[in-house]
Protein backbone atom coordinates (compact mmCIF):
# COMPACT_ATOMS: atom_id res chain seq x y z
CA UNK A 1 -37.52 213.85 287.97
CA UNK A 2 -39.82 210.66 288.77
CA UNK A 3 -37.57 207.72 289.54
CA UNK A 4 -36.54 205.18 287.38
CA UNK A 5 -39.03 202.07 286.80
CA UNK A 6 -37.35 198.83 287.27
CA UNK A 7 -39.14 195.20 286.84
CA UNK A 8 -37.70 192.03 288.34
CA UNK A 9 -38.08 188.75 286.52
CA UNK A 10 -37.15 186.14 289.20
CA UNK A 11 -36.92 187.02 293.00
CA UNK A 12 -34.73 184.23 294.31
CA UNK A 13 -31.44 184.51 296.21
CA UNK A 14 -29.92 187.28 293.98
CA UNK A 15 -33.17 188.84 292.88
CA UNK A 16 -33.61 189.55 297.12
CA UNK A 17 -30.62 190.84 297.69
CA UNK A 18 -31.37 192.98 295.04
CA UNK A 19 -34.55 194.77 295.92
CA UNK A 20 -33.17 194.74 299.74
CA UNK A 21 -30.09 196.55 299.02
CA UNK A 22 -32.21 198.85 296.78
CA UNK A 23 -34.43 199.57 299.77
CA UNK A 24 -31.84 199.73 302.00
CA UNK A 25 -29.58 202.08 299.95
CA UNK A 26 -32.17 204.03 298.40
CA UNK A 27 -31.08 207.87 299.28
CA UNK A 28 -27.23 207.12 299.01
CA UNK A 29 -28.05 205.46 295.32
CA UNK A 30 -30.31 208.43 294.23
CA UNK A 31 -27.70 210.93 294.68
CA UNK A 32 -25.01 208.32 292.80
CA UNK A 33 -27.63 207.50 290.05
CA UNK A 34 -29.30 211.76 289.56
CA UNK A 35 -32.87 210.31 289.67
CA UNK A 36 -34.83 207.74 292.28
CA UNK A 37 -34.45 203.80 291.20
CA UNK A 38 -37.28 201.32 291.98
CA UNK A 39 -38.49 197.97 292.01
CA UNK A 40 -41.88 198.62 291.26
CA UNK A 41 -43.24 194.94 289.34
CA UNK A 42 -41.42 191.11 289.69
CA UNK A 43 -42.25 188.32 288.09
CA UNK A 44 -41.84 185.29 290.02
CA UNK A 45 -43.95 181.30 289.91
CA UNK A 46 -44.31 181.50 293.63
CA UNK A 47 -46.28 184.84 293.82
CA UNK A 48 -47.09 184.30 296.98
CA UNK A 49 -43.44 183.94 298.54
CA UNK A 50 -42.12 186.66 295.91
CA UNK A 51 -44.93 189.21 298.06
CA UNK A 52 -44.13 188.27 301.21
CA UNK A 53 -40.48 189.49 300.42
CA UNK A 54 -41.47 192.77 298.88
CA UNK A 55 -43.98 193.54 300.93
CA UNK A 56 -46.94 195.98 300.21
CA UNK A 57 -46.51 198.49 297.12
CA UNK A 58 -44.78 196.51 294.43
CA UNK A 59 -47.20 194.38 291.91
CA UNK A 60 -46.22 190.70 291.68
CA UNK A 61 -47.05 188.80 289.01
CA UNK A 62 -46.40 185.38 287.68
CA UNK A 63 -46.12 185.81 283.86
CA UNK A 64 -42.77 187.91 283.23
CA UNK A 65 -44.82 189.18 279.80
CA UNK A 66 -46.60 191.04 281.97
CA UNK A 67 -43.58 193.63 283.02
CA UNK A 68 -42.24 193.65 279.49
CA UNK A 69 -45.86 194.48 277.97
CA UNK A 70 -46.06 197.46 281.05
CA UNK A 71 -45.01 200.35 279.34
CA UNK A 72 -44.18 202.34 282.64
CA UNK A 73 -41.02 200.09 283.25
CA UNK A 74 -37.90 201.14 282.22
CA UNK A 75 -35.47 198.58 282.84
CA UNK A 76 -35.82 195.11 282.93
CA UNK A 77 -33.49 192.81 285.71
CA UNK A 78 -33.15 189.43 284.26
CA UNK A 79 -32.42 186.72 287.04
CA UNK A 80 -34.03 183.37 285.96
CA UNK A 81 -30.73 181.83 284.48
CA UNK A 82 -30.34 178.97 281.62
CA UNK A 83 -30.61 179.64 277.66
CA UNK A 84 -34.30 178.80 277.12
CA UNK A 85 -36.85 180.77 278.41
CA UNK A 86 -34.62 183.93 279.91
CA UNK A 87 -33.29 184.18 276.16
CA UNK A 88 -36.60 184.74 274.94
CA UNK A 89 -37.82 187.18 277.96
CA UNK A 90 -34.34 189.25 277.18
CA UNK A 91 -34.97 189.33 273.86
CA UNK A 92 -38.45 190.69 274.06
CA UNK A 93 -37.76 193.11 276.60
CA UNK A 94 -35.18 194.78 274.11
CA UNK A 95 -37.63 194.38 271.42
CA UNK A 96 -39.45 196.47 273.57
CA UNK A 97 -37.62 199.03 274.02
CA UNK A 98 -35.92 198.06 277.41
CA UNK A 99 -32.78 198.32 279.21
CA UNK A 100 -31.40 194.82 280.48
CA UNK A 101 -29.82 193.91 283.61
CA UNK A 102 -28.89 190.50 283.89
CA UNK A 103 -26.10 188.18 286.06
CA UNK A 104 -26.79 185.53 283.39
CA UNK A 105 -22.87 184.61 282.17
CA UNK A 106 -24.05 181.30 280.62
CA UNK A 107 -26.52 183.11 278.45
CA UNK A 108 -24.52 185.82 277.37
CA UNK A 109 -21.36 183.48 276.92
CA UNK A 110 -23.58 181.07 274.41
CA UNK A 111 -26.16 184.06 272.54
CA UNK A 112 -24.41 187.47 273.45
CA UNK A 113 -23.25 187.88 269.94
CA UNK A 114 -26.96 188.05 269.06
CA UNK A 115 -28.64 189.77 272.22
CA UNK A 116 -26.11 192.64 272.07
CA UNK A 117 -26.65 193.39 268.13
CA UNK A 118 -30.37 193.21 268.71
CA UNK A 119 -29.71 195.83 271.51
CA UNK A 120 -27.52 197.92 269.53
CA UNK A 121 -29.90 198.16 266.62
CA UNK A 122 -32.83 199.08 269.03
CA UNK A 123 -30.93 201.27 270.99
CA UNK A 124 -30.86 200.25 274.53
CA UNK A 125 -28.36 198.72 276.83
CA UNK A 126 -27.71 195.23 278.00
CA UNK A 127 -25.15 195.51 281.29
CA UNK A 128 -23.83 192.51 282.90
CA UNK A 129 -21.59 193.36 285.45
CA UNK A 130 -23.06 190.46 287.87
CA UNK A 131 -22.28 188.34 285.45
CA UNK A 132 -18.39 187.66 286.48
CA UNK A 133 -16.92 187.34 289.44
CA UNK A 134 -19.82 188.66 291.78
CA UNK A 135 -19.53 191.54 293.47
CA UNK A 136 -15.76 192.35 291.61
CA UNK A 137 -16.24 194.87 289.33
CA UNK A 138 -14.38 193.17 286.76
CA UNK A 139 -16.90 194.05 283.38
CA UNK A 140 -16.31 198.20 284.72
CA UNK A 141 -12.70 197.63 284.93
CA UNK A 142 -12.27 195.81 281.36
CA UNK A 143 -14.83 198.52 279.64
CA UNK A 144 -13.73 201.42 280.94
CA UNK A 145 -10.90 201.50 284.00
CA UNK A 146 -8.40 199.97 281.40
CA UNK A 147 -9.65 201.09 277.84
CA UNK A 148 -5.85 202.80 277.26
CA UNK A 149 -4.30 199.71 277.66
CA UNK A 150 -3.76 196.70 275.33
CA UNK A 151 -4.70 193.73 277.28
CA UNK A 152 -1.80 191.21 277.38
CA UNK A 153 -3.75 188.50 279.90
CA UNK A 154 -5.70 188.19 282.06
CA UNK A 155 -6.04 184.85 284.70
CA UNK A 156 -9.13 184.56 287.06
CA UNK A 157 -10.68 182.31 289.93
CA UNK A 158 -13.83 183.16 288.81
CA UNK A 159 -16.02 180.26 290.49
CA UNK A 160 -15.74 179.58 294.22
CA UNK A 161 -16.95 176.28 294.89
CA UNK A 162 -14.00 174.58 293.38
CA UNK A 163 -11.69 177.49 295.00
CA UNK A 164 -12.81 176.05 298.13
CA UNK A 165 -12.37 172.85 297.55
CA UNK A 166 -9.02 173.15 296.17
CA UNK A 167 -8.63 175.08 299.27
CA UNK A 168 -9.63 172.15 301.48
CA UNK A 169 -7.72 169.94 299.60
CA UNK A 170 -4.66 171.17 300.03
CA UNK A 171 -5.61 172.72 303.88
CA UNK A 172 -6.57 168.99 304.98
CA UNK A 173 -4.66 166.35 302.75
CA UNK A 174 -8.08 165.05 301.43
CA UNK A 175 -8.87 163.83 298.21
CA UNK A 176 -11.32 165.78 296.16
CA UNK A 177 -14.51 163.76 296.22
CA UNK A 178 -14.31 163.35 300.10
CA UNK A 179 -14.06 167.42 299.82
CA UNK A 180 -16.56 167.55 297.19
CA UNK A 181 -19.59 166.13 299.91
CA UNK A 182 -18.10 168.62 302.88
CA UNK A 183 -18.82 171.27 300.30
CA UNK A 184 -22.55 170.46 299.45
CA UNK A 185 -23.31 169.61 303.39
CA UNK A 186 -21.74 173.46 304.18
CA UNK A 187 -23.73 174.53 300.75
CA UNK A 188 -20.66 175.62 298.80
CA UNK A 189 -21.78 173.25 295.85
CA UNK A 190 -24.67 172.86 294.69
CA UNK A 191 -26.68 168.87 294.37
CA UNK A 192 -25.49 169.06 291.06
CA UNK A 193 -22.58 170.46 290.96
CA UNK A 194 -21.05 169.42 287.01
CA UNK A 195 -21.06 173.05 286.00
CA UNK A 196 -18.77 174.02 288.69
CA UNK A 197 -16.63 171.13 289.17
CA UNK A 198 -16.04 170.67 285.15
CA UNK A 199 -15.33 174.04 284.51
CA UNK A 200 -18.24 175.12 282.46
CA UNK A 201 -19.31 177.77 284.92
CA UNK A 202 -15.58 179.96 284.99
CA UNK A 203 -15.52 179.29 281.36
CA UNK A 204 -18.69 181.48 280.55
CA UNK A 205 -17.18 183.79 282.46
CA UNK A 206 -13.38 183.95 280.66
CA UNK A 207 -15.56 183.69 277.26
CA UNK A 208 -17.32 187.31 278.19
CA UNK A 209 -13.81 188.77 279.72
CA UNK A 210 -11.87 187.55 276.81
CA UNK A 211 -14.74 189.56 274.49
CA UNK A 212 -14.59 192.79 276.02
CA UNK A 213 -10.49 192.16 276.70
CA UNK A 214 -9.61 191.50 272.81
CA UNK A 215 -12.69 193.27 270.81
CA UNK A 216 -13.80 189.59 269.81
CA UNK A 217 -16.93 187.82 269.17
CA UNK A 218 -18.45 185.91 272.19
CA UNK A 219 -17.31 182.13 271.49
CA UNK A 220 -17.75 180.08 274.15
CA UNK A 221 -17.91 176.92 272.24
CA UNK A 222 -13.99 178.08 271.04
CA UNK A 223 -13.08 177.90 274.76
CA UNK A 224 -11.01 174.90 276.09
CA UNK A 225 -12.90 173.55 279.45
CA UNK A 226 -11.32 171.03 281.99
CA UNK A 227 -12.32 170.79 285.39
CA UNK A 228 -11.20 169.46 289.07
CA UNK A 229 -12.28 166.10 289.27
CA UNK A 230 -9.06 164.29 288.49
CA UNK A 231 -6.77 166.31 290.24
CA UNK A 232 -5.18 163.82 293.31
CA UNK A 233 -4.36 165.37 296.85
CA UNK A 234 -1.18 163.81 295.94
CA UNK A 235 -0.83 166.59 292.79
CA UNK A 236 -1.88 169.18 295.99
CA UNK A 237 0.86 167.86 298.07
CA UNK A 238 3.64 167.65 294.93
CA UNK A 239 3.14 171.01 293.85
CA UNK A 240 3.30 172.44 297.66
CA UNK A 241 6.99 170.69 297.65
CA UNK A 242 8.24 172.69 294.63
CA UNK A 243 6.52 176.31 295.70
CA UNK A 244 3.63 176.10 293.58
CA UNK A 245 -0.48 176.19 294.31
CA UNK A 246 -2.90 174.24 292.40
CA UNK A 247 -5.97 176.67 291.18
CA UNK A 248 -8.54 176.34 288.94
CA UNK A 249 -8.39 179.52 286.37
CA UNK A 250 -9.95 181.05 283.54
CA UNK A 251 -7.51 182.40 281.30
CA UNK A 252 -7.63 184.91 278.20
CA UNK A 253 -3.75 185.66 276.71
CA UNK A 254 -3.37 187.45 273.59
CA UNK A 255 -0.78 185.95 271.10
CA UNK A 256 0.82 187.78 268.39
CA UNK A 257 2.31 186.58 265.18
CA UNK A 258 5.96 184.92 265.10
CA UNK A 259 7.47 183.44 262.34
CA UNK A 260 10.39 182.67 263.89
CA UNK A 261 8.62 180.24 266.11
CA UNK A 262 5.83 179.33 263.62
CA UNK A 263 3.01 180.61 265.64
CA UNK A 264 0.07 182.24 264.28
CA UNK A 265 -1.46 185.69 266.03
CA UNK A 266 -4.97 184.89 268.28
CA UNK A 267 -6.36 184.91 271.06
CA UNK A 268 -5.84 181.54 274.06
CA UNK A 269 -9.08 181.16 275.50
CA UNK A 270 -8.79 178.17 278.52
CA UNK A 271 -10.22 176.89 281.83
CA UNK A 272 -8.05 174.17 283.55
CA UNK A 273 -5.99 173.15 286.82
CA UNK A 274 -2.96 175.28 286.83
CA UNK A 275 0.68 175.57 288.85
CA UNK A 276 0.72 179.18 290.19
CA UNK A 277 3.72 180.37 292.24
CA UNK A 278 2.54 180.35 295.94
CA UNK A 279 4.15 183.68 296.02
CA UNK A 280 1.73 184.72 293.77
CA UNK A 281 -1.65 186.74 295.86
CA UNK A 282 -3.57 184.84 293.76
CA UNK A 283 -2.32 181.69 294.79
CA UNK A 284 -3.32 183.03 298.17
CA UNK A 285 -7.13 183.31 297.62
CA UNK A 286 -9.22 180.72 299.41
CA UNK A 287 -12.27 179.61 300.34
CA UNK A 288 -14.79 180.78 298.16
CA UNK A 289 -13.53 184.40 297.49
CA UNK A 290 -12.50 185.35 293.78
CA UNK A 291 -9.77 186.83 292.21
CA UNK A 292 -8.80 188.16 288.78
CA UNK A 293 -5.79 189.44 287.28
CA UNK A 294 -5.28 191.72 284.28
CA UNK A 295 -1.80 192.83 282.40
CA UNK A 296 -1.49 195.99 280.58
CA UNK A 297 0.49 197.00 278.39
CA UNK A 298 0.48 200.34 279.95
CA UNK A 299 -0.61 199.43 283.70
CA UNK A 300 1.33 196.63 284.40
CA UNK A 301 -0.41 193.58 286.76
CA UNK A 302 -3.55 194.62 288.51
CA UNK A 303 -5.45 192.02 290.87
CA UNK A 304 -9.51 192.10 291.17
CA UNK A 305 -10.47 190.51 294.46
CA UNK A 306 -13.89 189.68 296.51
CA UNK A 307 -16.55 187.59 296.58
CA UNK A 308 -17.57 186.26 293.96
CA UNK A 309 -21.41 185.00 294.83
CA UNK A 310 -23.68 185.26 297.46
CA UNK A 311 -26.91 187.62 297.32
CA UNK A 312 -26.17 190.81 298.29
CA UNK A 313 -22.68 190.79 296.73
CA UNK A 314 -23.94 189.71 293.32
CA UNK A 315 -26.70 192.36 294.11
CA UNK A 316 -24.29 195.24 294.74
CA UNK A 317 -23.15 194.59 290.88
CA UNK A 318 -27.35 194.06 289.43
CA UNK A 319 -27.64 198.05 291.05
CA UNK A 320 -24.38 199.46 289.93
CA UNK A 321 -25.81 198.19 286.34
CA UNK A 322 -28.98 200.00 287.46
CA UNK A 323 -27.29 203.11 288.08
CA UNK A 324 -25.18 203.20 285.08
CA UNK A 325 -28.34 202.92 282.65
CA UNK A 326 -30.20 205.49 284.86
CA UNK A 327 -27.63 207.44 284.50
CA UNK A 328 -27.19 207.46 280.95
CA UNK A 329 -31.19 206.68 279.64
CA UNK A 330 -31.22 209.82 278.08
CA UNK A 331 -28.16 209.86 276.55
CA UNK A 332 -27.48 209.73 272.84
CA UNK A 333 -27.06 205.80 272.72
CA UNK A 334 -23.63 206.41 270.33
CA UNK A 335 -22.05 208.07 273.26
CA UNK A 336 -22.62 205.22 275.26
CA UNK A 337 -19.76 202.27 276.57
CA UNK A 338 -20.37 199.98 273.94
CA UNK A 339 -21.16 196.29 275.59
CA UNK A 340 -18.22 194.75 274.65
CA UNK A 341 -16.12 197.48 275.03
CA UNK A 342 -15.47 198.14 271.51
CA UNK A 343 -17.40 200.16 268.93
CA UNK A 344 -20.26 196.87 267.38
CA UNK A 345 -18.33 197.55 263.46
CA UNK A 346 -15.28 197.37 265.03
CA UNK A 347 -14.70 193.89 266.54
CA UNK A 348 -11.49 191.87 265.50
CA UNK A 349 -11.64 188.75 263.43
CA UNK A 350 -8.33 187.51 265.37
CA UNK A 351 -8.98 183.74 266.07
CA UNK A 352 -9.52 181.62 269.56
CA UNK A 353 -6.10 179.33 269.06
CA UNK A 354 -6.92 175.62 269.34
CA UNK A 355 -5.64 174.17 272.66
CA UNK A 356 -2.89 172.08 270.71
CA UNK A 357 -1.48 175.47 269.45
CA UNK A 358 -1.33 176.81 273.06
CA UNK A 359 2.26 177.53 274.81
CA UNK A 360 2.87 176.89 278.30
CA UNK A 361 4.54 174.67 280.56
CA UNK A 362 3.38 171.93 282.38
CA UNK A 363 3.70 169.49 285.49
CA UNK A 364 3.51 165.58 285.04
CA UNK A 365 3.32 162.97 287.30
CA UNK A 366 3.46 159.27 286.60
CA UNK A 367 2.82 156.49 288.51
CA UNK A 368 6.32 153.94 287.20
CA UNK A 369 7.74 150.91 288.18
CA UNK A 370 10.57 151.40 290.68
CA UNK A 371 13.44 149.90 288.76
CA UNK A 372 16.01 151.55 287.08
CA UNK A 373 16.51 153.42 283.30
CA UNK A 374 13.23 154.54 283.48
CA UNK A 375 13.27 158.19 284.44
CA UNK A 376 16.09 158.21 281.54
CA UNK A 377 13.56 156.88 279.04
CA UNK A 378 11.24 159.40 279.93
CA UNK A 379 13.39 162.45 280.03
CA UNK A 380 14.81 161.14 276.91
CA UNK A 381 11.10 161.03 274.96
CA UNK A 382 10.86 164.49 276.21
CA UNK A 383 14.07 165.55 274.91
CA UNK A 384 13.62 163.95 271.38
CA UNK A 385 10.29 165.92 271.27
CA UNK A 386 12.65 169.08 271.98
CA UNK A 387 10.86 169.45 275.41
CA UNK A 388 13.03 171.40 278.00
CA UNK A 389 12.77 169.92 281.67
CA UNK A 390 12.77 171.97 284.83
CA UNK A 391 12.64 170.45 287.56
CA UNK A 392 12.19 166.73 288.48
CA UNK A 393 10.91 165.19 291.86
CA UNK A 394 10.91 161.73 292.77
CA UNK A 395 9.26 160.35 295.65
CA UNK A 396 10.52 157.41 297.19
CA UNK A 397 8.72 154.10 297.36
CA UNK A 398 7.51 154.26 300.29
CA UNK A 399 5.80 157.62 300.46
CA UNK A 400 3.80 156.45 297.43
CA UNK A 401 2.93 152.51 298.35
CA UNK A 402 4.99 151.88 301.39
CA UNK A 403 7.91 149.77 302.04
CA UNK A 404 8.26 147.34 299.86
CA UNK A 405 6.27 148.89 296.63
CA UNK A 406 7.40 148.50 293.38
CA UNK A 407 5.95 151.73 292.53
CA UNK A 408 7.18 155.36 292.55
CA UNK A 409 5.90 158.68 291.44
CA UNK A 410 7.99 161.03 288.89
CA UNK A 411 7.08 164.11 288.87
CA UNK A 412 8.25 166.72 285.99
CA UNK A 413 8.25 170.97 285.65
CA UNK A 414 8.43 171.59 281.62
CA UNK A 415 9.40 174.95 280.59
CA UNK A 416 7.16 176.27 277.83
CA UNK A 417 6.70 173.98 274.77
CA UNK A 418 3.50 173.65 272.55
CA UNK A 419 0.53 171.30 274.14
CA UNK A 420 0.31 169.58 270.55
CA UNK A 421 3.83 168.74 271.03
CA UNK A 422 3.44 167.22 274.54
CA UNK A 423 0.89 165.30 274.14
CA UNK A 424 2.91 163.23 271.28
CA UNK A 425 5.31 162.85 273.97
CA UNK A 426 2.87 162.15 276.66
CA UNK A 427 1.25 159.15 274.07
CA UNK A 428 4.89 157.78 274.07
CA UNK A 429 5.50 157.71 277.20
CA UNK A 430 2.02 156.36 278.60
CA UNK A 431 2.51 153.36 275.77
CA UNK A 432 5.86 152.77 278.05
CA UNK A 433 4.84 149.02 280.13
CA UNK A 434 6.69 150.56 282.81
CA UNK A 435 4.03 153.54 283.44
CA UNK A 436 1.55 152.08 285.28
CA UNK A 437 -1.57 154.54 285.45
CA UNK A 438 -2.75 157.42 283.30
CA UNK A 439 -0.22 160.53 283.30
CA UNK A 440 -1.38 163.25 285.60
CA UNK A 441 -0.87 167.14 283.23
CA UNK A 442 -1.47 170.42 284.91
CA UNK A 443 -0.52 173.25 282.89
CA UNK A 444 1.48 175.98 284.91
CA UNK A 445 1.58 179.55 284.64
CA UNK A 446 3.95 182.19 285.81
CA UNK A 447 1.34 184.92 286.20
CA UNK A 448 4.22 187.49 286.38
């Protein structure tokens, strides 16, 4: 059977690793896949750096049209990135009749409503497995490891350059924009680093695992995004004193309906800080790696764990992708995993709950001055809002100015209550004269 025909649009850091893993692996990935797999055209604006990594025997071109007009190529890689001119190339290549790889989360997170009905209605697959988490094979495990289940949660560090700077944070004592530069000099970050650092980046990816999770839509503008760039290594230090690990996580919990507590059924979608048990594993995942947990109804806890970037790790998910189509290109395409996991007519209407409607429970800290009948005021705003307290640490003077300050840091564990009824509480209490900088709020999570 003559091998598959694959064209690469963009031959950068993944789009290497990629044909060099390919190369590398062929024999051991033709008996996986039934049939040979190669790179045989890319598409890259330096043509001249895209052959010298190829070498002799693959065509390299500089207009991407070009593969998707060749009518020899089967499957189409997509590795440029963005929404503009990688939706349009995608688009066209299904229009065309084929298969799509791509590791692009931000364009499936924003369009991948409308690039996987234009697939389904022409028939061919679009597989993103690269997409999350790297080399994890998180997509495989939602779509088909766990289909008997009914997806309870699932929590994920799913970006690793603010894993490792949360890591070094809390390693070192140092604040986070000191961190932040140590991270671009070792190459962790990128120069611009805003869709990392803000969240934006792990929330395209909890947008596609909530999707295929919950049979919903992809809504990414329904997600709630906050990043690391207030977060204090004095909130590192706190939440090391009462057992707890600051992480950044992308989080997808299913809600149902009760009446008793007035809470409608839907789906959280969220990326933000969050309190996680330090005897949690994932609390225990540093540096850059990735994690993600699922809970089924039927499996129980299961934890997803690797890198989650890097070229040949993101390219060991682009040619499982590969292998899957290969495998199934002749297939009837009804009999096929369905992109999202769920049959295309039967995707759930259930909503993405507005942050203010989420429940969890939280850690505060506020900067007060150190005199007394203030920690009562506060604990008693949090009372009249019906707001159960945990835990409270105070640090002494001294550890937060030094001798002689006048100002002391409160810090407060909440069990569950509804975020639209803390922040009313947090409003009162930041309008208090004696609170004396903006409330710190990390929402914490049990994970168990």
């Amino acid at each position: 059977m003559k091998p598959i025909q694959v064209g690469l649009l963009g031959i950068g850091t993944v789009g290497s690793g990629t044909f060099n893993v390919l190369r590398r692996n062929q024999e051991e990935i033709k008996r996986r896949a039934g049939r040979g797999i190669e790179i045989t055209m890319v598409a890259d604006l330096d043509v001249a750096r895209a052959q010298s990594v190829v070498g002799e025997g693959v065509t390299v071109v500089s207009d991407a049209r070009a593969i998707i007009a060749n009518p020899d190529i089967d499957i189409v890689i997509e590795l440029i990135g963005g929404y503009g001119i990688a939706k349009a190339l995608v688009l066209e290549a299904i229009a065309a009749g084929k298969h799509v790889v791509t590791a692009n989360k931000a364009l499936l997170a924003v369009h991948g409503t409308e690039i996987f009905a234009a697939a389904s209605a022409k028939g061919v697959m679009v597989a993103f497995e690269a997409a999350v988490a790297g080399g994890i094979p998180i997509i495989k495990a939602l779509r088909e490891g766990l289909t008997a289940n009914r997806i309870q949660w699932l929590a994920g560090i799913i970006n690793g350059t603010t894993n490792f700077i949360l890591s070094e944070m809390r390693d070192k004592g140092l604040d986070f924009d000191v961190v932040l530069k140590e991270a671009k000099r070792l190459g962790y970050a990128e120069a611009d680093p805003t869709f990392d650092i803000e969240g934006v980046d792990a929330a395209h990816k909890a947008t596609l695992m909530s999707a295929i999770a919950y049979g919903i839509p992809v809504q990414f503008d329904k997600a709630y995004v906050e990043g690391i760039t207030q977060l204090g290594a004095a909130d590192i230090r706190y939440a090391e004193q009462l057992g707890y690990r600051i992480k950044l996580l992308g989080i997808a919990k299913r809600r149902d309906a009760d009446a008793a507590r007035h809470q409608s059924a839907g789906i959280e979608l969220r990326v933000h800080p969050t309190l996680v048990p330090a005897k949690r594993l994932i609390a225990n995942v540093e540096g850059a790696m990735n994690a993600v947990m699922v809970h089924g109804d039927a499996v129980g806890t299961t934890l997803y764990y690797g890198k989650g970037a890097g070229s040949e790790p993101t390219a060991s998910a682009v040619i499982a992708d590969l292998v899957d189509i290969t495998r199934l290109h002749t297939a009837d395409p009804q009999n096929r995993v369905p992109h999202l996991a769920f049959q295309p007519g039967s995707l759930s209407d259930l909503p993405v709950l507005p942050m203010t409607e989420v429940i969890t429970s939280y850690y505060l800290r506020l900067r007060v001055a150190d005199q007394a009948g203030v920690l009562a005021t506060v604990t008693g705003i949090l009372a009249g809002a019906g707001i159960s307290i945990d835990a409270v640490l105070q640090r002494e003077a001294d550890e937060v100015g030094g001798e002689g300050s006048t100002q002391t840091d409160v810090i407060i564990l909440t069990h569950d209550t509804k975020e639209g009824t803390l922040n009313d509480a947090m409003a009162q209490m930041q309008a208090l004269p004696t609170v004396l900088a903006p409330i710190t709020r990390i929402r914490k999570e049990e994970l168990a």
